[in-house]
C-alpha atoms as a PDB file:
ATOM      1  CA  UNK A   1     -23.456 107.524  31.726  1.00  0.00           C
ATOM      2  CA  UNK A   2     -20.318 105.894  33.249  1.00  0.00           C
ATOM      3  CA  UNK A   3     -18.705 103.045  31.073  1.00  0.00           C
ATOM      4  CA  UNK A   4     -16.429 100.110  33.050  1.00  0.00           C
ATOM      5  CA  UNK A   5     -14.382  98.215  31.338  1.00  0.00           C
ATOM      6  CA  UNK A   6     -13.231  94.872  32.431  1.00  0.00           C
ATOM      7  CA  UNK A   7      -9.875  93.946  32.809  1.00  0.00           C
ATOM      8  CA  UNK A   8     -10.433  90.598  30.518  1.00  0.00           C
ATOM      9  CA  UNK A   9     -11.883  92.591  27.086  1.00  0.00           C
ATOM     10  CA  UNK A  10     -11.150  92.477  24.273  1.00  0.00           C
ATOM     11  CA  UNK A  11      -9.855  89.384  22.560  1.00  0.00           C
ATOM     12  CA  UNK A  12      -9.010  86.036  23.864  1.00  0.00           C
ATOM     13  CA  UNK A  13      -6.037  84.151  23.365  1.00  0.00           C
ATOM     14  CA  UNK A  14      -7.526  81.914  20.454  1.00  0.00           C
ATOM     15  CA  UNK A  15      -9.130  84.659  19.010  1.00  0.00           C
ATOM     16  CA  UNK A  16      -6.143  87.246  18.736  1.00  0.00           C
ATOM     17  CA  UNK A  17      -4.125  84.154  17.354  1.00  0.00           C
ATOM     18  CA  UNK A  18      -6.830  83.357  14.704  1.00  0.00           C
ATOM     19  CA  UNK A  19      -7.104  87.448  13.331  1.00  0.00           C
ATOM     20  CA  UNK A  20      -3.155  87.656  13.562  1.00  0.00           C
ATOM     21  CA  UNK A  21      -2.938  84.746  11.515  1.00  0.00           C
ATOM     22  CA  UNK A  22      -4.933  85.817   8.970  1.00  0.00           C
ATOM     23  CA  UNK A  23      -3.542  89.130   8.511  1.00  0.00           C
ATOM     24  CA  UNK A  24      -0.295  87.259   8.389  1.00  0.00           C
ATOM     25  CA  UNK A  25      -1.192  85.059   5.751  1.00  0.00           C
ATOM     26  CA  UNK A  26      -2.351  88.079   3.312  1.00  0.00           C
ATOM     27  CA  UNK A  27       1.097  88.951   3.404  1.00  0.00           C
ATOM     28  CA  UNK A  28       2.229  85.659   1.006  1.00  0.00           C
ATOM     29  CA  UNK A  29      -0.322  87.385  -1.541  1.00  0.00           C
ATOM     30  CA  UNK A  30      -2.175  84.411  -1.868  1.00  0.00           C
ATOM     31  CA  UNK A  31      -6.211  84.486  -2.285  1.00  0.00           C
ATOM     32  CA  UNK A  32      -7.708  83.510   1.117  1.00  0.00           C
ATOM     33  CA  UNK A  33     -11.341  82.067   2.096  1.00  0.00           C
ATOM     34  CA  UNK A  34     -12.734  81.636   5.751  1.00  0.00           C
ATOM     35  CA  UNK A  35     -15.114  78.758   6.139  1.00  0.00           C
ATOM     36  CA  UNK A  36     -17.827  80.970   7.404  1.00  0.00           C
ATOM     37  CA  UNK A  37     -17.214  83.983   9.579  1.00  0.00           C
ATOM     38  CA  UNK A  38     -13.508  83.650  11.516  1.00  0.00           C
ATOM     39  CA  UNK A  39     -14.821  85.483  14.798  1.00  0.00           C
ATOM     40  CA  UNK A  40     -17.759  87.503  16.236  1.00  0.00           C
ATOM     41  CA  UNK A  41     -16.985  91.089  14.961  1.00  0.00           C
ATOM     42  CA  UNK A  42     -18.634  93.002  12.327  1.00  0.00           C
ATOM     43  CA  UNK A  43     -15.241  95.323  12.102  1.00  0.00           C
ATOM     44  CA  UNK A  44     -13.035  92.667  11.732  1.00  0.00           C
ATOM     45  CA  UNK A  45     -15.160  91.050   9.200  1.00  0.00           C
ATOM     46  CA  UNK A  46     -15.295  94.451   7.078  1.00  0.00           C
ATOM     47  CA  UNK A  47     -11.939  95.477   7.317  1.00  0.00           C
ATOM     48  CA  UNK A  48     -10.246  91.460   6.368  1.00  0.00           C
ATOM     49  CA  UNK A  49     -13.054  91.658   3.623  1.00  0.00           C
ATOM     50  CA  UNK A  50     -12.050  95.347   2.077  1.00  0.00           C
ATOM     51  CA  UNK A  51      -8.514  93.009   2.287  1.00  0.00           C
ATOM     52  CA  UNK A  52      -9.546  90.248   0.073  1.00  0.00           C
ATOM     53  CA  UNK A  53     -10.356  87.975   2.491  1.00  0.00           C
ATOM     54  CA  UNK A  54     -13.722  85.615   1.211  1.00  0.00           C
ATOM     55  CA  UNK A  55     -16.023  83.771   3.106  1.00  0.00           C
ATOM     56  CA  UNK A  56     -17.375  80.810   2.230  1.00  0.00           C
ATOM     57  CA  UNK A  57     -20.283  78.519   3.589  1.00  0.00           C
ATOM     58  CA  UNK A  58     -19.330  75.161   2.062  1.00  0.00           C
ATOM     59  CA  UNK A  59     -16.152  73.600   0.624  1.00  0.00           C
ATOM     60  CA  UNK A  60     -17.069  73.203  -2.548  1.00  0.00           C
ATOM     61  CA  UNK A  61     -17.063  77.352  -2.966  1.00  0.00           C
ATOM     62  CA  UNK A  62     -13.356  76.791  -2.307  1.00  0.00           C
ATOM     63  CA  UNK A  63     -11.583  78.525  -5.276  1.00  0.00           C
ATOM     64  CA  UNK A  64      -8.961  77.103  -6.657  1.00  0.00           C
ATOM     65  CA  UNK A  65      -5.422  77.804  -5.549  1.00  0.00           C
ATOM     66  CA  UNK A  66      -7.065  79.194  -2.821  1.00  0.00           C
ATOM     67  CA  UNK A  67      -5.769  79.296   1.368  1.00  0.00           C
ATOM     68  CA  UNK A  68      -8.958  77.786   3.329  1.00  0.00           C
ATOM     69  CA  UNK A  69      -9.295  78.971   7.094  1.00  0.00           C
ATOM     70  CA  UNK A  70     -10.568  76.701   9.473  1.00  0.00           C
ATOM     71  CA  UNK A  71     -11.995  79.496  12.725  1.00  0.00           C
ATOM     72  CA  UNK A  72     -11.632  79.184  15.672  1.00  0.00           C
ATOM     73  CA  UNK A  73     -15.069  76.988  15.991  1.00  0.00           C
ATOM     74  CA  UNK A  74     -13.998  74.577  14.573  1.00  0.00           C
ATOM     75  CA  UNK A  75     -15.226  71.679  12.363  1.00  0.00           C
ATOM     76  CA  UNK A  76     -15.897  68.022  12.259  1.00  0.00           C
ATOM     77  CA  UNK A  77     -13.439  65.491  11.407  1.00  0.00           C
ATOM     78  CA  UNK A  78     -15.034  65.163   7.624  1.00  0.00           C
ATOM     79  CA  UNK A  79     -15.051  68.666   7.197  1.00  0.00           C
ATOM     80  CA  UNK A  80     -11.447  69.314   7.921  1.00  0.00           C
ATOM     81  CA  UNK A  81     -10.503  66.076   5.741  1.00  0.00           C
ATOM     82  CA  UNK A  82     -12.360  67.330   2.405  1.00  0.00           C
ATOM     83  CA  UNK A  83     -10.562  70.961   2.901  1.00  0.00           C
ATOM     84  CA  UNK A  84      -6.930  69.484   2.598  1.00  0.00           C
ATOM     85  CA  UNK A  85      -8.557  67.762  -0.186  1.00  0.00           C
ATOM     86  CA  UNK A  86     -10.394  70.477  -1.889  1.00  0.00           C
ATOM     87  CA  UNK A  87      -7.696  73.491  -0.997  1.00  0.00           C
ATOM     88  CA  UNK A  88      -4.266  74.187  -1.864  1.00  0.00           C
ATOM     89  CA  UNK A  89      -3.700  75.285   1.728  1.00  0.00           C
ATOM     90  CA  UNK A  90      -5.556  74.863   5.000  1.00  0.00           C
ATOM     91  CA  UNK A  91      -4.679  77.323   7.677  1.00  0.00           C
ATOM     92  CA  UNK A  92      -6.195  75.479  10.711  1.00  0.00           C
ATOM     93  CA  UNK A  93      -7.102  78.197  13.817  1.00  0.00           C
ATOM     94  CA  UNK A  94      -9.372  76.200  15.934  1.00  0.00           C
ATOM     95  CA  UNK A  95      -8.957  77.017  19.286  1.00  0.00           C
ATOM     96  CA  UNK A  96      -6.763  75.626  21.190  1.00  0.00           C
ATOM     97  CA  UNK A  97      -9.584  74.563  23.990  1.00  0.00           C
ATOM     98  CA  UNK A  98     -12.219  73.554  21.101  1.00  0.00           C
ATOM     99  CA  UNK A  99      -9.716  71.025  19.821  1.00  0.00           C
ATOM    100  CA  UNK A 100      -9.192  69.821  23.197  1.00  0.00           C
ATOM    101  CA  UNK A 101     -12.697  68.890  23.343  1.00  0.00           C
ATOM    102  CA  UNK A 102     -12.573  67.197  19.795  1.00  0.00           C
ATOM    103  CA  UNK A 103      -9.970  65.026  20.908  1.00  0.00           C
ATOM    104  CA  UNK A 104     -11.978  63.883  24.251  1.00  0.00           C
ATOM    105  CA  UNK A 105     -15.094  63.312  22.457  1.00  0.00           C
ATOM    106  CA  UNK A 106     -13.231  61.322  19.659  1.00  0.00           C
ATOM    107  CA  UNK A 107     -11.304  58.858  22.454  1.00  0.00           C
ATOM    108  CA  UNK A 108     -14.329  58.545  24.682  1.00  0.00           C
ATOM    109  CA  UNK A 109     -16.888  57.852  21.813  1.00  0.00           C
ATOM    110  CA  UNK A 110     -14.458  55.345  20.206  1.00  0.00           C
ATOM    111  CA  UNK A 111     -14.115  53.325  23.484  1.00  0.00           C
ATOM    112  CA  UNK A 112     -18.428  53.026  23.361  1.00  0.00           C
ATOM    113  CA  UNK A 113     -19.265  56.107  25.465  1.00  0.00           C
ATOM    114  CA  UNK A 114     -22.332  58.246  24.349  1.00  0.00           C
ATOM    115  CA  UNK A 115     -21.160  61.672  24.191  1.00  0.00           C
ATOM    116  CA  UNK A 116     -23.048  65.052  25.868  1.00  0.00           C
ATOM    117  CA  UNK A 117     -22.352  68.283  24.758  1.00  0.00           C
ATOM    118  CA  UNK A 118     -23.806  70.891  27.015  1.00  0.00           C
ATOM    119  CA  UNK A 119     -24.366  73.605  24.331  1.00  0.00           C
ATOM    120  CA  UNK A 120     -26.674  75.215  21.616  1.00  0.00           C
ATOM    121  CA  UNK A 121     -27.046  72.535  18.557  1.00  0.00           C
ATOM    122  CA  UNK A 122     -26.708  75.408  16.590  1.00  0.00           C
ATOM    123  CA  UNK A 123     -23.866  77.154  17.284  1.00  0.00           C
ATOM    124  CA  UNK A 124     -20.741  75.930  14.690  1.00  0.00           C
ATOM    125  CA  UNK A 125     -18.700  75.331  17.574  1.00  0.00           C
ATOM    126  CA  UNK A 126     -20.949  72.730  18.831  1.00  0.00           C
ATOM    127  CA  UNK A 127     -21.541  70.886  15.260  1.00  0.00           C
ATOM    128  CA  UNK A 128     -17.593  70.680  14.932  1.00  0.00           C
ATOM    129  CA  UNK A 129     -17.475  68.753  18.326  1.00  0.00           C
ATOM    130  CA  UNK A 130     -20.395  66.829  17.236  1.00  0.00           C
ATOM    131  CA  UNK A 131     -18.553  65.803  13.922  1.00  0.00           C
ATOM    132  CA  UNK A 132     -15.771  64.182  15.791  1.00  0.00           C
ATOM    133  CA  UNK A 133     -18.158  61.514  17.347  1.00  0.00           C
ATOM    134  CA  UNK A 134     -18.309  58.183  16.292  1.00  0.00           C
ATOM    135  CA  UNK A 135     -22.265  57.895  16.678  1.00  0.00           C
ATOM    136  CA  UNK A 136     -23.337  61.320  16.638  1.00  0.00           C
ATOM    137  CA  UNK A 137     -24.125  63.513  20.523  1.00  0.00           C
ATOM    138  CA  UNK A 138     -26.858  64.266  22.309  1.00  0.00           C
ATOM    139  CA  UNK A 139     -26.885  68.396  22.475  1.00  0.00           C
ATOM    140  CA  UNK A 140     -28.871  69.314  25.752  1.00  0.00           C
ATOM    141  CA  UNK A 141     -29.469  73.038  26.440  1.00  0.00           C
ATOM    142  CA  UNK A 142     -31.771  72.791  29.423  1.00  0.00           C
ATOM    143  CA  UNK A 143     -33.237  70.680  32.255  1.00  0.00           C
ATOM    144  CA  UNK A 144     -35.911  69.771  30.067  1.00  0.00           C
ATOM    145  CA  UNK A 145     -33.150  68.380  27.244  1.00  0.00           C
ATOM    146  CA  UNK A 146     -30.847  66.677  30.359  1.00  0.00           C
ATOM    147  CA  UNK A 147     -33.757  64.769  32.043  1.00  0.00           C
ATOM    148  CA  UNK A 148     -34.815  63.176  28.966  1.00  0.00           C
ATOM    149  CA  UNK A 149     -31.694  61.525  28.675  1.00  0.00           C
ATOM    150  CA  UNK A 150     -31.033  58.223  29.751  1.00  0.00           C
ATOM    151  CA  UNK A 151     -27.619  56.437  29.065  1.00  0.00           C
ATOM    152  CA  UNK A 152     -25.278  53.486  29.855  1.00  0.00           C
ATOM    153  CA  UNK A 153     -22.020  55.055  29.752  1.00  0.00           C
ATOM    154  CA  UNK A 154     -21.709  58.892  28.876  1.00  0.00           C
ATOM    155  CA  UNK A 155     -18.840  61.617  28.280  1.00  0.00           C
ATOM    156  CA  UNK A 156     -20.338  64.933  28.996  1.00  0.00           C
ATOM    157  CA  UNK A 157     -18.485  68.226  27.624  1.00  0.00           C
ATOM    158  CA  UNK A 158     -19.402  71.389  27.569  1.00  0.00           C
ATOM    159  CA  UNK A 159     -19.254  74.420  24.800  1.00  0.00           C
ATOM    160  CA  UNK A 160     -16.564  76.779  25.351  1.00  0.00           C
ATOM    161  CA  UNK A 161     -18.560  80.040  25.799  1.00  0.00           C
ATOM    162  CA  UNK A 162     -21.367  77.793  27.923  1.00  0.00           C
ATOM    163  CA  UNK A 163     -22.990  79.404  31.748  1.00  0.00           C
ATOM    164  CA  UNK A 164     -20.670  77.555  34.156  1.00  0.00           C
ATOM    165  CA  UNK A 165     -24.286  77.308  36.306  1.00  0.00           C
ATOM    166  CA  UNK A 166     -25.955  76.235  33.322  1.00  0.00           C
ATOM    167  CA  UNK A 167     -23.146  73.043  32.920  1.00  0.00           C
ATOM    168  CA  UNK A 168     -23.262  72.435  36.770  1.00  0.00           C
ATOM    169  CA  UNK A 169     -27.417  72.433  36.755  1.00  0.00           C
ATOM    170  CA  UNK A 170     -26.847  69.966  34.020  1.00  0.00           C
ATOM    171  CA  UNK A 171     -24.178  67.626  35.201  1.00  0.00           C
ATOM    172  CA  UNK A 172     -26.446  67.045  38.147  1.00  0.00           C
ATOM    173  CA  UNK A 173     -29.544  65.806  36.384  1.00  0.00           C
ATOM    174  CA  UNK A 174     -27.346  63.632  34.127  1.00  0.00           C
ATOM    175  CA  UNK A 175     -25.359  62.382  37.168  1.00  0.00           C
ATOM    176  CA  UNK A 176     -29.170  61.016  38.083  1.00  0.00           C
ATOM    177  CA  UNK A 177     -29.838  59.844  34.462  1.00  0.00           C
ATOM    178  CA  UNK A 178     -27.110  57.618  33.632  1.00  0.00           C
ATOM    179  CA  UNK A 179     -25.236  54.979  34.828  1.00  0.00           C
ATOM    180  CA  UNK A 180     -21.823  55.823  34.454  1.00  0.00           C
ATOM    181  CA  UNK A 181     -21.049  59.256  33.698  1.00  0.00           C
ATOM    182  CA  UNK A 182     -17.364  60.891  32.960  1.00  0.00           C
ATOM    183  CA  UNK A 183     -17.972  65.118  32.830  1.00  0.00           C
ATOM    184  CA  UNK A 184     -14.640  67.415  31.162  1.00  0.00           C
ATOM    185  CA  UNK A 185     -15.355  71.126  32.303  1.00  0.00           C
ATOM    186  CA  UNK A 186     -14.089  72.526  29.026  1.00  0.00           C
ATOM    187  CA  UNK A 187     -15.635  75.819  29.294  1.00  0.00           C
ATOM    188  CA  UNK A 188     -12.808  78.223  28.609  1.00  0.00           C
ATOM    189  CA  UNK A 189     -10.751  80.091  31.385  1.00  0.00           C
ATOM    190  CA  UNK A 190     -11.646  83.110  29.222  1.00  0.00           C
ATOM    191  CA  UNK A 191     -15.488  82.729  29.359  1.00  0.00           C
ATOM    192  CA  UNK A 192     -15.428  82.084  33.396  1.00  0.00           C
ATOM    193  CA  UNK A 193     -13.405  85.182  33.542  1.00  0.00           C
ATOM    194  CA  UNK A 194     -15.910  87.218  32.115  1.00  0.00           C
ATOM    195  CA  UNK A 195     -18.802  85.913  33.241  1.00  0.00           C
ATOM    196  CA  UNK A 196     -17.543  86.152  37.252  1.00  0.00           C
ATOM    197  CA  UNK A 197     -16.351  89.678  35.835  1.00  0.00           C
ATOM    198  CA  UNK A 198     -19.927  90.613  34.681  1.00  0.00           C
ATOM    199  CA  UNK A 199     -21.529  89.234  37.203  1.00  0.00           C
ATOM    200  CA  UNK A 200     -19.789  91.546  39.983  1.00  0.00           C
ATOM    201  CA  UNK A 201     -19.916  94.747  37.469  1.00  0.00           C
ATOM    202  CA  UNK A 202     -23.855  94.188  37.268  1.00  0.00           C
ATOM    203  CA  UNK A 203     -23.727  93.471  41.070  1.00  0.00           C
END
């Protein structure tokens, strides 16, 4: 069996950041807690948890004295306010591009646009952006989701990690849907990479 290896794996830019950071931080000998997992990797998981490092699914299970991680997800803007409350320390490592899109869907729903994130409602990622609305989102995942809609004014982003077909099939049908319509491609450079990079390996 041959194995290829693209020239984009391994860790991202946000990613690497988020991991060094933590490592970093278990240097100050302080006790540290990750609100939820920080990234997709069992090994990286293991070895930070063999370290000390906790993870936590709610604030409250902040201990006390404890450094609380934001990762690189992301959360809503009453999430991040009750950790500065709750922990001694918050050691923010959103990525870069997810905080982008918190700050477009903040401006945009502020000034009376409905906001459309192209994602799965699931996914943390998606429920931080969602928490930075003034009214809520509408989370569409398919044609079926998009053609429901029907809006005045909308701002449409898009998950990081999203299908750059899957956001383009989208924009068109919401294009058709709404009125006025504003669309931020914030799928990251990363994710394009890899899926134009798959897509010629499997090719």
């Amino acid at each position: 069996m041959q194995i290829t290896v693209v020239d984009s794996a391994g860790f991202c830019f946000g990613v690497k950041k988020a991991v060094d950071s933590v490592y970093e931080a278990l240097c100050d000998g302080e006790p540290i807690v990750v609100l939820g997992e920080l990234i997709h990797n069992r090994q990286v998981i293991e070895d930070l948890k063999r370290r000390g490092v906790g993870t936590i699914e709610s604030i409250e299970q902040c201990p006390e004295g404890a450094v609380l991680v934001i990762r690189t997800h992301g959360v809503g803007r009453q999430v991040e306010q009750r950790a500065r409350q709750r922990a001694q320390r918050v050691l923010d490592l959103t990525c870069p591009y997810v905080a982008k899109i918190h700050k477009i869907v903040a401006e945009y729903s502020a000034k009376g646009y409905e906001i459309i994130i192209i994602g799965d409602a699931a996914h943390p990622e998606v429920i931080g952006i969602e928490g930075w609305c003034k009214n809520g989102a509408h989370v569409i995942d398919s044609e079926d989701d998009a053609k429901k809609l029907s809006c005045q004014m909308a701002c449409v982003v898009a998950q990081t990690t999203s299908s750059k077909k899957k956001y383009e099939n989208l924009i068109k049908i919401v294009k058709n849907n709404c009125q006025e319509a504003i669309f931020f491609d914030t799928i990251c450079k990363s994710t394009k990479t890899r899926q134009l990079e798959a897509a010629e390996i499997a090719s």
